[in-house]
Protein backbone atom coordinates (compact mmCIF):
# COMPACT_ATOMS: atom_id res chain seq x y z
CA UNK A 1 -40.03 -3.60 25.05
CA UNK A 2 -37.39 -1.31 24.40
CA UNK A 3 -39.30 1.96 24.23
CA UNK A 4 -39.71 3.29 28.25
CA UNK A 5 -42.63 5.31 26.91
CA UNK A 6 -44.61 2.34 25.43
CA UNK A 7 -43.38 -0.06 27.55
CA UNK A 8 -46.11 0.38 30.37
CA UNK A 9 -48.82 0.92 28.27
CA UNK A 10 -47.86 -2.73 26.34
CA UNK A 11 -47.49 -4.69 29.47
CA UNK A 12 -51.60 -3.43 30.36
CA UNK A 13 -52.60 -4.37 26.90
CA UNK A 14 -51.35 -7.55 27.13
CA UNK A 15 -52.31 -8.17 30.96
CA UNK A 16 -55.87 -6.97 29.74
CA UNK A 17 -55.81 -8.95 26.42
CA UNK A 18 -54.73 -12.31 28.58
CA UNK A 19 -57.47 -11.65 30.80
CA UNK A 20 -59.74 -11.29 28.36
CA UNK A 21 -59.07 -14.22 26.37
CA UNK A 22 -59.20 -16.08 29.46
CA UNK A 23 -62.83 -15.26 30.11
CA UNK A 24 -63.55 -15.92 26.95
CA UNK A 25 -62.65 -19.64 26.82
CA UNK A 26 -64.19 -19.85 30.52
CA UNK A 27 -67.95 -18.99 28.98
CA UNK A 28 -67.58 -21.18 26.25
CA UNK A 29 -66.55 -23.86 28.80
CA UNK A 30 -69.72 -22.95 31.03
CA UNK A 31 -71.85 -22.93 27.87
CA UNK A 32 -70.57 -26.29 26.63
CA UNK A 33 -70.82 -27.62 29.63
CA UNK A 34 -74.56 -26.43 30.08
CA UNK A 35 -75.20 -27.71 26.49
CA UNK A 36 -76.68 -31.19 27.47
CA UNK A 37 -74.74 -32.75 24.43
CA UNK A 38 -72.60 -36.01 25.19
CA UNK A 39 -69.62 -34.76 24.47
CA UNK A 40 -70.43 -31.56 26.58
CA UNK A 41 -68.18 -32.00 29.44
CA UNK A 42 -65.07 -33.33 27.42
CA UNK A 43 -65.72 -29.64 25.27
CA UNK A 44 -66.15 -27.85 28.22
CA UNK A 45 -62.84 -29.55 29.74
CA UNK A 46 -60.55 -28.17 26.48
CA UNK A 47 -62.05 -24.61 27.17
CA UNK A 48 -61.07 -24.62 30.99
CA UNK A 49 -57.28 -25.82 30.12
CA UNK A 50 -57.20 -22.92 27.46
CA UNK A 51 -59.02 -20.02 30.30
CA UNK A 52 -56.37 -21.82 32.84
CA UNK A 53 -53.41 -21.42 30.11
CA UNK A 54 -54.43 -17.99 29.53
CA UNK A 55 -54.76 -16.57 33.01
CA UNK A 56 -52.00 -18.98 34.12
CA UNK A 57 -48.33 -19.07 34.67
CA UNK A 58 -45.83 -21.37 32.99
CA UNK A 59 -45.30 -24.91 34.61
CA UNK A 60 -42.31 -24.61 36.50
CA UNK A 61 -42.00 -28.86 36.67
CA UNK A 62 -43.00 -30.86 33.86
CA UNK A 63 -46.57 -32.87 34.00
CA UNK A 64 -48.28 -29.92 35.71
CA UNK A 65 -50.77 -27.93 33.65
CA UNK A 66 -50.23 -24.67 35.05
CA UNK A 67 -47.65 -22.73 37.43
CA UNK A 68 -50.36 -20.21 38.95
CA UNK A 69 -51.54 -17.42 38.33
CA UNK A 70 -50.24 -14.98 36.00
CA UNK A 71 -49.32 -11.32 36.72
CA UNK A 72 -52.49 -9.12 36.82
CA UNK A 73 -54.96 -11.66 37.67
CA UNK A 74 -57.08 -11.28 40.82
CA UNK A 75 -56.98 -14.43 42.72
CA UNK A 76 -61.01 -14.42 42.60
CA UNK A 77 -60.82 -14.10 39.25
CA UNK A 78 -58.39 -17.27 38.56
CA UNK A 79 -59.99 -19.25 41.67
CA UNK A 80 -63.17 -19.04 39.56
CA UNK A 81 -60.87 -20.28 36.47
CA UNK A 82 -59.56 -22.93 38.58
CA UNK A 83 -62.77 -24.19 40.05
CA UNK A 84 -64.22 -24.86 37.22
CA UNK A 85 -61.16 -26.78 35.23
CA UNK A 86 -60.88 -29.28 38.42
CA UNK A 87 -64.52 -29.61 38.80
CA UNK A 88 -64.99 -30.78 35.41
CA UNK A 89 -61.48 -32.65 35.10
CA UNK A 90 -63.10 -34.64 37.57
CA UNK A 91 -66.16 -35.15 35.81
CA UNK A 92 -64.29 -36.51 32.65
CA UNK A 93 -62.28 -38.47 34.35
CA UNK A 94 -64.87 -40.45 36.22
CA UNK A 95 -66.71 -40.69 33.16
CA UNK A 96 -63.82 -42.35 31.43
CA UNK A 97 -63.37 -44.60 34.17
CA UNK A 98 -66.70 -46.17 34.39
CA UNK A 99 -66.83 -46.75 30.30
C-alpha cells in the first residue's frame, strides 16, 4: 500500500482475485443446487452468501448480509450473484417453514 509503483497493480490483483473467488463459490452453489440431494438447496444457500460476501461490500447497518457491490464488479456480474442468493434464500426458507 505504500509503494506508488505496486500500489495499482495490488488493488487489480485483489479486485481480480475477489472476483474470482466469487465465481467460484457461485458454481458450486449452482452445482449443489442442481445436485438433487436433500440437503442441496441449504448447500447451495452457504455458497451464494460466500459469492455475495466476496463480490460484496461491507454491511453498513447491522442484520444486513451485504452493503452492495464491491469496487470492480459489473453490476451484471453481481445481479447474477444476487439473483441467485435471494432465489434460493427463498427456497430454504419456505422449506423450513412448511417442516
Amino acid at each position: 500500500a505504500k509503494s506508488p509503483s505496486m500500489k495499482k497493480p495490488a488493488k487489480s490483483l485483489l479486485r481480480d482475485a475477489r472476483r474470482t473467488a466469487a465465481s467460484a463459490w457461485n458454481l458450486m452453489g449452482l452445482l449443489n443446487e442442481e445436485s438433487g440431494k436433500p440437503d442441496g438447496a441449504k448447500s447451495a444457500l452457504e455458497c451464494y452468501e460466500r459469492a455475495i460476501a466476496w463480490a460484496g461490500t461491507r454491511p453498513e447497518r447491522s442484520g444486513e448480509v451485504v452493503g452492495g457491490a464491491g469496487e470492480g464488479i459489473p453490476d451484471a456480474e453481481w445481479n447474477s450473484l444476487w439473483g441467485n442468493y435471494v432465489r434460493v434464500r427463498d427456497t430454504v426458507s419456505s422449506q423450513s417453514s412448511t417442516t
